[in-house]
PDB file of N, CA and C in Angstrom:
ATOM      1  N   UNK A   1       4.090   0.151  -5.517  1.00  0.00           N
ATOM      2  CA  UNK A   1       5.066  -0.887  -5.741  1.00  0.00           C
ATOM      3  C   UNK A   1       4.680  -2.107  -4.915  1.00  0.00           C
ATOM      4  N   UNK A   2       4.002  -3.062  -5.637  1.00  0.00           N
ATOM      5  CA  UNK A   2       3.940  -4.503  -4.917  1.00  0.00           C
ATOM      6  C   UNK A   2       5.361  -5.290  -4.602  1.00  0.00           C
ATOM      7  N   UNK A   3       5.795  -5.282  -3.057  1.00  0.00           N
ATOM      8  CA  UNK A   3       7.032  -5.880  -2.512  1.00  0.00           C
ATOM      9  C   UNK A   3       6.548  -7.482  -2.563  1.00  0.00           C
ATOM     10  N   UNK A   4       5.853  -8.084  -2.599  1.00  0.00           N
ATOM     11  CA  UNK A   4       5.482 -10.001  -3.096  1.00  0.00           C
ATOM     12  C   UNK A   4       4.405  -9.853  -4.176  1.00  0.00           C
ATOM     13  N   UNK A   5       5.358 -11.177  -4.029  1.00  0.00           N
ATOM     14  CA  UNK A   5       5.115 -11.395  -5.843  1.00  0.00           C
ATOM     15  C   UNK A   5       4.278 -12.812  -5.265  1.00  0.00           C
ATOM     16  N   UNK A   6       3.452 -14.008  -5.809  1.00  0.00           N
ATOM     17  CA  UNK A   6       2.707 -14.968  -5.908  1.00  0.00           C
ATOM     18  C   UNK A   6       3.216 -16.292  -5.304  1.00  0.00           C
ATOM     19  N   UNK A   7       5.188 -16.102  -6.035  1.00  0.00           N
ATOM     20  CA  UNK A   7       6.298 -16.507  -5.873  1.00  0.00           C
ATOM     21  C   UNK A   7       6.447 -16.266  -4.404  1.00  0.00           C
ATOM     22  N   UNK A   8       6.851 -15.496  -4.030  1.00  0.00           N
ATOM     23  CA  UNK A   8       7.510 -14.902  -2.524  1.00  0.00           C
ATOM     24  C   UNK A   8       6.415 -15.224  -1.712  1.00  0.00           C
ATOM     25  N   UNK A   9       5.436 -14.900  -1.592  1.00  0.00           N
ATOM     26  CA  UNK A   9       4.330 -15.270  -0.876  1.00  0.00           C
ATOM     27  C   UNK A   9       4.656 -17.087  -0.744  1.00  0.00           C
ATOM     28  N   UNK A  10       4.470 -17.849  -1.359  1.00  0.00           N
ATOM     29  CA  UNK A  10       4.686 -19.081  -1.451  1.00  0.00           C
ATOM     30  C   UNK A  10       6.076 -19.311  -0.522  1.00  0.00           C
ATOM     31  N   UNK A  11       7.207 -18.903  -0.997  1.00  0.00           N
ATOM     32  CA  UNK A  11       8.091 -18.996  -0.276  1.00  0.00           C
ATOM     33  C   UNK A  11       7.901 -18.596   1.135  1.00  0.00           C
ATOM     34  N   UNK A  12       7.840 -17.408   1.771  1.00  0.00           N
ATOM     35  CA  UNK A  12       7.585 -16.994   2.701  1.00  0.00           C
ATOM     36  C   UNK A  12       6.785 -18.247   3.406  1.00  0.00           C
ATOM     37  N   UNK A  13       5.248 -18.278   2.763  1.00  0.00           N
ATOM     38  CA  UNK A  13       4.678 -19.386   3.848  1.00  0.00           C
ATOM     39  C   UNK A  13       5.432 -20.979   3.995  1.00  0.00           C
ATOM     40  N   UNK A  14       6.159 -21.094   3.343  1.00  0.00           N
ATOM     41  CA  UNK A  14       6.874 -22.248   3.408  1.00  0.00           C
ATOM     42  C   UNK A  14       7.839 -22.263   4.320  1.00  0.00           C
ATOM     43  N   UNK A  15       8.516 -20.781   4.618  1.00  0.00           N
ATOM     44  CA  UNK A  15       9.525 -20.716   5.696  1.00  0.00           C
ATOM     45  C   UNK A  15       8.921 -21.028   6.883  1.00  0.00           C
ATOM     46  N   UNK A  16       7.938 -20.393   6.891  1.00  0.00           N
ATOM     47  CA  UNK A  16       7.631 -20.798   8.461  1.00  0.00           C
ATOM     48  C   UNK A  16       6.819 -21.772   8.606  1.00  0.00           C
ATOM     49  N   UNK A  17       6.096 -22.691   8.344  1.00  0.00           N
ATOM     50  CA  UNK A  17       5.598 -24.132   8.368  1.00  0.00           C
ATOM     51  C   UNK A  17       6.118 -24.761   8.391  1.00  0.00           C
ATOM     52  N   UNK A  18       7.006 -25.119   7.216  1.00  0.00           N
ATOM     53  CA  UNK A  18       7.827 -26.175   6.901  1.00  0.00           C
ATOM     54  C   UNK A  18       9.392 -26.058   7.711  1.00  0.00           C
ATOM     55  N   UNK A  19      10.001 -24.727   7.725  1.00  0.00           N
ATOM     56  CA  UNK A  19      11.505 -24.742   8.265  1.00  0.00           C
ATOM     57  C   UNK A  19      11.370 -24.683   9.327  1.00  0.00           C
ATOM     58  N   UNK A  20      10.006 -23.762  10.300  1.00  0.00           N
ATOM     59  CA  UNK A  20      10.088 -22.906  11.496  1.00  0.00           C
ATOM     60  C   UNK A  20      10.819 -22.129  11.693  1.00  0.00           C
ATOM     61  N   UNK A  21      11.203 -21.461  10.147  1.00  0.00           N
ATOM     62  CA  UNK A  21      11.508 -19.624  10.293  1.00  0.00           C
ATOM     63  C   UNK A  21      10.551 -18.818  11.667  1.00  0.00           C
ATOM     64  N   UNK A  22      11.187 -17.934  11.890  1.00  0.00           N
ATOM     65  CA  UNK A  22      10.398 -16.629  12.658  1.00  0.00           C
ATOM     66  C   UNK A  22       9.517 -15.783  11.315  1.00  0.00           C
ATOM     67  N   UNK A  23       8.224 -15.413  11.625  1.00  0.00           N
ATOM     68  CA  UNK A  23       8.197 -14.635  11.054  1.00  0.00           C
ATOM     69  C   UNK A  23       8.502 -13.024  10.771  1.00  0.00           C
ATOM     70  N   UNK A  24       8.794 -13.150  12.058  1.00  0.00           N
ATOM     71  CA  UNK A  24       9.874 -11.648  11.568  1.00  0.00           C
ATOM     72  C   UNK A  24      11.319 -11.777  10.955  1.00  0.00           C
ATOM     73  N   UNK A  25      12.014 -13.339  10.407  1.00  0.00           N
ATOM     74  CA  UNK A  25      13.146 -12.912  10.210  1.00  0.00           C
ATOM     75  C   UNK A  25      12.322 -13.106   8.454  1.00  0.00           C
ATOM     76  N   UNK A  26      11.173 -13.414   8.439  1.00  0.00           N
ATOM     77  CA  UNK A  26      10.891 -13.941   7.084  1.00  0.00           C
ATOM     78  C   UNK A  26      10.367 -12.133   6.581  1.00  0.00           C
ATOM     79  N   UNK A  27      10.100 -11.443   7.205  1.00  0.00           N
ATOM     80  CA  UNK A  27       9.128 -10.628   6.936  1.00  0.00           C
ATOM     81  C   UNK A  27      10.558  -9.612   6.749  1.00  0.00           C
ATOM     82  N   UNK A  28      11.525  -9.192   7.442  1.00  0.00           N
ATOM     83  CA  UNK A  28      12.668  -8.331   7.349  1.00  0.00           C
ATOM     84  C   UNK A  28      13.032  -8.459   5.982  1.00  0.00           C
ATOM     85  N   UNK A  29      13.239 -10.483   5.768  1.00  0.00           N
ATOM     86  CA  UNK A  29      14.046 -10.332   4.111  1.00  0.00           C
ATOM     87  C   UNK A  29      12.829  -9.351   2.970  1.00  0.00           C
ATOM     88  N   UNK A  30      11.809  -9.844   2.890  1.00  0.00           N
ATOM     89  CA  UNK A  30      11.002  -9.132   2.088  1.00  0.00           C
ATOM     90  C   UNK A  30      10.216  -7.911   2.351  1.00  0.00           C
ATOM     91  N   UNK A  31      10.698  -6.982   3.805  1.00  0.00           N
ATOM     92  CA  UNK A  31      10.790  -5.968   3.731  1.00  0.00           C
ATOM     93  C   UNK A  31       8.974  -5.570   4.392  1.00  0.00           C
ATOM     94  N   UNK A  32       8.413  -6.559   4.168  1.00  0.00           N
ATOM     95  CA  UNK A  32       6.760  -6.044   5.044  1.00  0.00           C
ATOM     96  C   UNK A  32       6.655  -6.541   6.547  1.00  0.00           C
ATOM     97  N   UNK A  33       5.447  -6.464   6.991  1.00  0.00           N
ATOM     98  CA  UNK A  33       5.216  -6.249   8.463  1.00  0.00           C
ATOM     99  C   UNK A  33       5.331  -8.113   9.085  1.00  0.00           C
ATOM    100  N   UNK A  34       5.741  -7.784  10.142  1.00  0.00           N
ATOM    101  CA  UNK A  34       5.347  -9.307  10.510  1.00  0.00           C
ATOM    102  C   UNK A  34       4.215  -9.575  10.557  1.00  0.00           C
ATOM    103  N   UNK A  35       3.047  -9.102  11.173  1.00  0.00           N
ATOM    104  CA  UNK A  35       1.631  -9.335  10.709  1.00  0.00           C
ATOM    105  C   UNK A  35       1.529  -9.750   9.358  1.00  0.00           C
ATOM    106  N   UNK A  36       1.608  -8.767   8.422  1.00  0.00           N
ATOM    107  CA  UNK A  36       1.910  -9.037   7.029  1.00  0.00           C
ATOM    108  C   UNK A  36       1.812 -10.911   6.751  1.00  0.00           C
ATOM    109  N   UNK A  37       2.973 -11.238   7.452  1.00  0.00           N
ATOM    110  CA  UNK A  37       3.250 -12.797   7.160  1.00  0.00           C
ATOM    111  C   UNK A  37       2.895 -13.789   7.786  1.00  0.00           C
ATOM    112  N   UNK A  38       2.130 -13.332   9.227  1.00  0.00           N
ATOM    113  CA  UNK A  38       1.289 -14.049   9.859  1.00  0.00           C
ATOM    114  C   UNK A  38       0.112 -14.154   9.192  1.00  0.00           C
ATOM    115  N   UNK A  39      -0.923 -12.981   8.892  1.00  0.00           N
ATOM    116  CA  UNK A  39      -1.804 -13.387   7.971  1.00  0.00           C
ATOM    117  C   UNK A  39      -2.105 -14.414   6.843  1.00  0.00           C
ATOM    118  N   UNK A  40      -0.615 -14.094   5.691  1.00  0.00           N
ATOM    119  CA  UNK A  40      -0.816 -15.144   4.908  1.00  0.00           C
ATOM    120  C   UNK A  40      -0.623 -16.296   5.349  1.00  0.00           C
ATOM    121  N   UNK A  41       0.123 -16.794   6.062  1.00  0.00           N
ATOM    122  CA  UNK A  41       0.221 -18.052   7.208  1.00  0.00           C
ATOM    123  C   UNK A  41      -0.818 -18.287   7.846  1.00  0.00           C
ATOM    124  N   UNK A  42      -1.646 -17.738   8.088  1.00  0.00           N
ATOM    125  CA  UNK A  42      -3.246 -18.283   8.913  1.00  0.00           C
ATOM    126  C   UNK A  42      -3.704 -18.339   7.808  1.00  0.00           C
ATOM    127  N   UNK A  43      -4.023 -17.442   6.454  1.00  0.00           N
ATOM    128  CA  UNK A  43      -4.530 -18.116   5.596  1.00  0.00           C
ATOM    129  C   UNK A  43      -4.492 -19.156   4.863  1.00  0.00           C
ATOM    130  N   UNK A  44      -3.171 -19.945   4.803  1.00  0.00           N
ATOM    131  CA  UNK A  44      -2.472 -21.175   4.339  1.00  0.00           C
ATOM    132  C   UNK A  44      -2.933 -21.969   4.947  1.00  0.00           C
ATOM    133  N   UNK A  45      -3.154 -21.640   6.858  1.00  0.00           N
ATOM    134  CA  UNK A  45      -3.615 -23.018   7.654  1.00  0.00           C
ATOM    135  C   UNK A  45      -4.841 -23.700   7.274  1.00  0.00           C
ATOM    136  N   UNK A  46      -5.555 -22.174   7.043  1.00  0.00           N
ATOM    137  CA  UNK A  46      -7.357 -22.494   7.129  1.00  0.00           C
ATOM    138  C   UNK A  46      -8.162 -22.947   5.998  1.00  0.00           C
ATOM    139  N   UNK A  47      -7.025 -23.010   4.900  1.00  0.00           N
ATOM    140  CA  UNK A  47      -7.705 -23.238   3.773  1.00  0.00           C
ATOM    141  C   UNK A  47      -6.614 -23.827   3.394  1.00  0.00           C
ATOM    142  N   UNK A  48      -5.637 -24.197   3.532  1.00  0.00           N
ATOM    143  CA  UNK A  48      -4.726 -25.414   2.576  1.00  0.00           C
ATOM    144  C   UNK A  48      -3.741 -24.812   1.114  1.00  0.00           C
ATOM    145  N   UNK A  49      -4.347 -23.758   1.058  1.00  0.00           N
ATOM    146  CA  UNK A  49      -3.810 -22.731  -0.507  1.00  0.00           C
ATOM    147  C   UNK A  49      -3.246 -21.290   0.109  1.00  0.00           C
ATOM    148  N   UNK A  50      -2.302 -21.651  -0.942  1.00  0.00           N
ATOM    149  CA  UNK A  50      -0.966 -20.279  -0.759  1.00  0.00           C
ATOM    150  C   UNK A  50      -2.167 -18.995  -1.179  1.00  0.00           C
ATOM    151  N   UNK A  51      -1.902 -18.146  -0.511  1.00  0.00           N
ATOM    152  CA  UNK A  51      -2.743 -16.500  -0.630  1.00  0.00           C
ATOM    153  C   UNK A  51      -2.189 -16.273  -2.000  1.00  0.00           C
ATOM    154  N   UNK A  52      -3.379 -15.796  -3.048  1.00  0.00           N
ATOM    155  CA  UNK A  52      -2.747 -15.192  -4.283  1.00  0.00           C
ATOM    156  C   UNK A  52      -2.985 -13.923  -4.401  1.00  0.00           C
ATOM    157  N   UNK A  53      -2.365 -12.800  -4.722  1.00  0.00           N
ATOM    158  CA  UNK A  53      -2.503 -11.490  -5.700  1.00  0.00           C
ATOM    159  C   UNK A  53      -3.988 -11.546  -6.397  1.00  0.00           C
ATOM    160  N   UNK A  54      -4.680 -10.334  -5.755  1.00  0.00           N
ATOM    161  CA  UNK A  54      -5.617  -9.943  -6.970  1.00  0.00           C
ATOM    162  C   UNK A  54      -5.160  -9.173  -8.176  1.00  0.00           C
ATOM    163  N   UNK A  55      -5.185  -9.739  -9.034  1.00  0.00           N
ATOM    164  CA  UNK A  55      -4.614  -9.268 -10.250  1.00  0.00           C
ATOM    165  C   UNK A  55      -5.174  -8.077 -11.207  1.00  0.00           C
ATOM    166  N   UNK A  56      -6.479  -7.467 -10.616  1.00  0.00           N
ATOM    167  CA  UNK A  56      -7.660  -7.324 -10.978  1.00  0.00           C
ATOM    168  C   UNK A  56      -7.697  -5.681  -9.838  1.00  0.00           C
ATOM    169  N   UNK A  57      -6.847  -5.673  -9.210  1.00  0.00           N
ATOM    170  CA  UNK A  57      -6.646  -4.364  -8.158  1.00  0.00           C
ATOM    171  C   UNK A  57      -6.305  -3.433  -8.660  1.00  0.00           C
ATOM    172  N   UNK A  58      -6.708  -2.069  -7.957  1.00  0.00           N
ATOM    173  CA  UNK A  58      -6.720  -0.785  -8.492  1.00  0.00           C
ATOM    174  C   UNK A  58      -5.606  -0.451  -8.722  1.00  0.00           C
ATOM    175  N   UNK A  59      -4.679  -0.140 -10.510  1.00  0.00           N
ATOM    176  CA  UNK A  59      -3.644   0.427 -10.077  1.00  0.00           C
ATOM    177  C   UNK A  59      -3.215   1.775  -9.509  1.00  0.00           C
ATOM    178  N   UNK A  60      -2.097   1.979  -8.849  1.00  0.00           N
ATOM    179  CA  UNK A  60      -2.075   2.916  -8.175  1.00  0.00           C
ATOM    180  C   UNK A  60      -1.387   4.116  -9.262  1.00  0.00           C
ATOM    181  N   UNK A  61      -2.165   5.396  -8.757  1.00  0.00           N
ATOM    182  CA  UNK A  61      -2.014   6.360  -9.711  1.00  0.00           C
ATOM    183  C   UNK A  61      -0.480   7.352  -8.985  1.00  0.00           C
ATOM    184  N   UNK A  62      -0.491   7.789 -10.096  1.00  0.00           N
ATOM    185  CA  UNK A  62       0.966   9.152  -9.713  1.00  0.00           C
ATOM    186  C   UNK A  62       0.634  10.101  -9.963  1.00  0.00           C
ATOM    187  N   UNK A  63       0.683  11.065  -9.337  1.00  0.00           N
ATOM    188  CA  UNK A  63       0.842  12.623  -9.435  1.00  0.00           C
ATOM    189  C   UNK A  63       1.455  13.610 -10.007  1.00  0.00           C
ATOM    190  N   UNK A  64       1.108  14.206 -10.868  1.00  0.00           N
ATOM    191  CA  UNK A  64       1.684  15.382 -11.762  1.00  0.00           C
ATOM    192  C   UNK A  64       2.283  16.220 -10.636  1.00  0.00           C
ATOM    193  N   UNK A  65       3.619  17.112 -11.379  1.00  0.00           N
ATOM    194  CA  UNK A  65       4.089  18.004 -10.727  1.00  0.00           C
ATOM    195  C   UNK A  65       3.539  19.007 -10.485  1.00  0.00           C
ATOM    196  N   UNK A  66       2.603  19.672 -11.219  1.00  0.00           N
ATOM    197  CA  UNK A  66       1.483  20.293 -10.839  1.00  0.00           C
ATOM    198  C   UNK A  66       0.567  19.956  -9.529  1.00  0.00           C
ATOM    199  N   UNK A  67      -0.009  18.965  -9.546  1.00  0.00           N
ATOM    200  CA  UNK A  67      -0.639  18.365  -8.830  1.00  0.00           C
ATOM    201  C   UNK A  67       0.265  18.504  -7.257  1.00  0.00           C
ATOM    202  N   UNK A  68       1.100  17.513  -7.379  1.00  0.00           N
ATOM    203  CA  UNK A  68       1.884  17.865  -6.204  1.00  0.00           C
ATOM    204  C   UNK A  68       2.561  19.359  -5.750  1.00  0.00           C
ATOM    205  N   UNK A  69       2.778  20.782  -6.627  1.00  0.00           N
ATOM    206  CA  UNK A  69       2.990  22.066  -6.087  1.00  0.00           C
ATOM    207  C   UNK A  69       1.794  22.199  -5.524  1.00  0.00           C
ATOM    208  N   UNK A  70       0.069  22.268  -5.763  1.00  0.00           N
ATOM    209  CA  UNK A  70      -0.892  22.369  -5.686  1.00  0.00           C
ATOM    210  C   UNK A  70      -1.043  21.442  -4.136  1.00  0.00           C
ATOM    211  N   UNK A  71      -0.962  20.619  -3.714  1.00  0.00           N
ATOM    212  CA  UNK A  71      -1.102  20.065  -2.472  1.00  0.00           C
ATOM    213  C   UNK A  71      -0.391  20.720  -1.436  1.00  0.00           C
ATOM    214  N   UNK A  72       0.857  20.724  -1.841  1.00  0.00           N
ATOM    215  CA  UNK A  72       2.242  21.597  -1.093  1.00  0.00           C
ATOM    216  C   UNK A  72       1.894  23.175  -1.042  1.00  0.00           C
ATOM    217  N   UNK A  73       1.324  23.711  -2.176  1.00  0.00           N
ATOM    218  CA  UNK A  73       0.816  24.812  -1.984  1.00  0.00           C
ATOM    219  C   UNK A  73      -0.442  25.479  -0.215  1.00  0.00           C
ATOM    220  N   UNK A  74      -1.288  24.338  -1.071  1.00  0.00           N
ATOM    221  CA  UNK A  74      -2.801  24.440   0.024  1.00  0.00           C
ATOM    222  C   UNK A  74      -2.192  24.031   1.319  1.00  0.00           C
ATOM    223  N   UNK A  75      -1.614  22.894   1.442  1.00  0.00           N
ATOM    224  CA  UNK A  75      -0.865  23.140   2.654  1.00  0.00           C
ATOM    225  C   UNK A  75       0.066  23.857   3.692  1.00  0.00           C
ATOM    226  N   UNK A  76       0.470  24.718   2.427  1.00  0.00           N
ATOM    227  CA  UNK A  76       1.212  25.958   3.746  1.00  0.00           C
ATOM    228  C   UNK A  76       0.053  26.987   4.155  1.00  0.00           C
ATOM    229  N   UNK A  77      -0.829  26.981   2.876  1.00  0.00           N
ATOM    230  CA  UNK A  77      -1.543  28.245   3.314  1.00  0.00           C
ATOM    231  C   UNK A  77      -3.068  27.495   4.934  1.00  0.00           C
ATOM    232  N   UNK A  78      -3.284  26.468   4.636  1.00  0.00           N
ATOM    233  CA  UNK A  78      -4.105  26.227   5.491  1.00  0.00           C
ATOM    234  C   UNK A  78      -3.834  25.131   7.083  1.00  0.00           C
ATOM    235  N   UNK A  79      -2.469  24.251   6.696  1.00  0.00           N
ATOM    236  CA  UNK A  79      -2.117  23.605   7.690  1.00  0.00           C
ATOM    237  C   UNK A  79      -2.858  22.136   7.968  1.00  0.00           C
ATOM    238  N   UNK A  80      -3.702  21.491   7.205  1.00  0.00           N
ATOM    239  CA  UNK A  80      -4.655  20.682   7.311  1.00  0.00           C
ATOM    240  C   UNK A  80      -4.172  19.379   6.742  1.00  0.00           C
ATOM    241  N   UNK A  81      -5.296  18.348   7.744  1.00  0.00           N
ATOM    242  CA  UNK A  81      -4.881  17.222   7.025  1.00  0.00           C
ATOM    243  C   UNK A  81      -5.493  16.892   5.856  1.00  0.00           C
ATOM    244  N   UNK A  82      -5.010  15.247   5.661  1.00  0.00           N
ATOM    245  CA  UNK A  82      -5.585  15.109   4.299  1.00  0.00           C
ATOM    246  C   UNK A  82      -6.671  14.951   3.927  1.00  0.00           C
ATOM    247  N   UNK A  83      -8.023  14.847   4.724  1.00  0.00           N
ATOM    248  CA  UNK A  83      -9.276  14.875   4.328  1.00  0.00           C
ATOM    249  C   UNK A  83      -9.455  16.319   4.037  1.00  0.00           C
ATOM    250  N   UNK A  84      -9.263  17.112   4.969  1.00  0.00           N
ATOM    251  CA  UNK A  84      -9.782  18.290   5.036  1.00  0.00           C
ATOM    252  C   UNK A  84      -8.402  19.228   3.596  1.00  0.00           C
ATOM    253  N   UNK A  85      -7.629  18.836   3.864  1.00  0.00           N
ATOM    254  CA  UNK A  85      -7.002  19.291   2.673  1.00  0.00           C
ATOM    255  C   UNK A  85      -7.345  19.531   1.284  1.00  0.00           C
ATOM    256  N   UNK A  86      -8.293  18.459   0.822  1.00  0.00           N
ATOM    257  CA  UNK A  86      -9.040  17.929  -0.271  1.00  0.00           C
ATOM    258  C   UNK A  86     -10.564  18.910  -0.604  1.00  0.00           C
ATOM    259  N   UNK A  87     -10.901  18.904   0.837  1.00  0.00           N
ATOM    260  CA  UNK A  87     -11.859  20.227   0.722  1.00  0.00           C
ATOM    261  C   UNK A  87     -11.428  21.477   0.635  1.00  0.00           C
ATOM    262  N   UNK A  88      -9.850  21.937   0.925  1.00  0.00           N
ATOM    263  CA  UNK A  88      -9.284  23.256   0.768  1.00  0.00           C
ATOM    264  C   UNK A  88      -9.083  23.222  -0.777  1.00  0.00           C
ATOM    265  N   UNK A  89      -8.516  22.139  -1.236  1.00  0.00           N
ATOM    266  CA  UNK A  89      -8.294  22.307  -2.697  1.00  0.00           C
ATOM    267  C   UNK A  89      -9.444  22.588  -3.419  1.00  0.00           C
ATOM    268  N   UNK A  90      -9.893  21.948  -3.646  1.00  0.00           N
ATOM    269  CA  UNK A  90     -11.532  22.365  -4.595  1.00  0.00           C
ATOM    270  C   UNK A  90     -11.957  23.153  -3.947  1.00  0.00           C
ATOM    271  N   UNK A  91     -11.919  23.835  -2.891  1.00  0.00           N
ATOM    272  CA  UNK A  91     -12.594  24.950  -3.274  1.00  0.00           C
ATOM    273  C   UNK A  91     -11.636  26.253  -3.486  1.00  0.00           C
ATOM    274  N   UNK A  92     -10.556  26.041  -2.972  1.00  0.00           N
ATOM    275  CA  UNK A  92      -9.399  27.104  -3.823  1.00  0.00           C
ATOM    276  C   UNK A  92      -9.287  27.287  -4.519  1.00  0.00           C
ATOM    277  N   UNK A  93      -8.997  26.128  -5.078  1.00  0.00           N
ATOM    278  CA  UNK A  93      -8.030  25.590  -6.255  1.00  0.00           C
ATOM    279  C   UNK A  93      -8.743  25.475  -7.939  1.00  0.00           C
ATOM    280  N   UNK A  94     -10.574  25.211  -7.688  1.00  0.00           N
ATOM    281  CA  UNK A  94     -11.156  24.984  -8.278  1.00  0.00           C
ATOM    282  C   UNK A  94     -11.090  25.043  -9.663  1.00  0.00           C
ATOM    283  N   UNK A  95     -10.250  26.292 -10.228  1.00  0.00           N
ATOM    284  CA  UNK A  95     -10.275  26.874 -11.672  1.00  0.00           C
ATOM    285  C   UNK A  95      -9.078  26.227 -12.448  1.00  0.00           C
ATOM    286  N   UNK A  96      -8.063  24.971 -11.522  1.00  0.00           N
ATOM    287  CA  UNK A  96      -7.081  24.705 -12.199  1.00  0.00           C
ATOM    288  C   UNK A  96      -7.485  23.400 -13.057  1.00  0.00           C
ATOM    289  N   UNK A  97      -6.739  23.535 -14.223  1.00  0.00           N
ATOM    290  CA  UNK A  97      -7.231  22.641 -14.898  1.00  0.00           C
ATOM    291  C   UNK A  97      -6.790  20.870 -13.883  1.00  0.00           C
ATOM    292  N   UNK A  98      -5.647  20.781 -13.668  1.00  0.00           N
ATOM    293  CA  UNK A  98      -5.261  19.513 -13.025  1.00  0.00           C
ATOM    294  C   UNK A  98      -5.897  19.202 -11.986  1.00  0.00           C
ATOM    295  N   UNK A  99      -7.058  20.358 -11.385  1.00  0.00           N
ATOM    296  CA  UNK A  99      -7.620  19.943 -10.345  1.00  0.00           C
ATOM    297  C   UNK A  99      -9.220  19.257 -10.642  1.00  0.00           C
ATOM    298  N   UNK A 100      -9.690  18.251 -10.479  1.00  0.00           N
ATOM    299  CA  UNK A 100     -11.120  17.478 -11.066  1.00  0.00           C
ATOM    300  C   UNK A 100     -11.879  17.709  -9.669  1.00  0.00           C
ATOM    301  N   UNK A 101     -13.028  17.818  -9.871  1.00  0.00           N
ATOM    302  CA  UNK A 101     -13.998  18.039  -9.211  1.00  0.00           C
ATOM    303  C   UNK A 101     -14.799  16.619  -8.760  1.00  0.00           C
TER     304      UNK A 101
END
């Protein structure tokens, strides 16, 4: 879920340049990090242009319910994190169809 939009971004850097918002009271309304809004604000300084959205970014995938018993599964039986989790699955798990190699 992308929380700024091209729009909000714009706004945001406008609060704090132009009004001398905080950026943490700018960053609370839209819910990301204050860093978050310092960044795009140094990027506004250094180059003159509002930060845009790559439009062109990986969308983010969702997980079958399968998929997710299968994680929840390997995890009780082995206790591991998520790199090493990934190696418990394939090689456990190997014969399930939802699981790709």
């Amino acid at each position: 879920m992308v929380k700024l939009t091209d729009k909000k971004i714009e706004w945001a850097v406008n609060q704090v340049i132009n009004k001398g918002e905080s950026t943490e009271m700018v960053a609370a309304i839209y819910g990301v990090s204050r860093r978050r809004i310092q960044q795009l604000v140094q990027y506004y300084r250094e180059t003159g242009e509002y930060p845009m959205l790559d439009k062109k970014r990986r969308p983010k995938t969702h997980l079958s319910d399968d998929e997710k018993q299968i994680i929840e599964d390997a995890y009780k039986e082995s206790f591991l994190g998520a790199r090493l989790l990934r190696y418990h699955i394939q090689k456990h798990y190997r014969g399930c169809p939802t699981i790709q190699k």
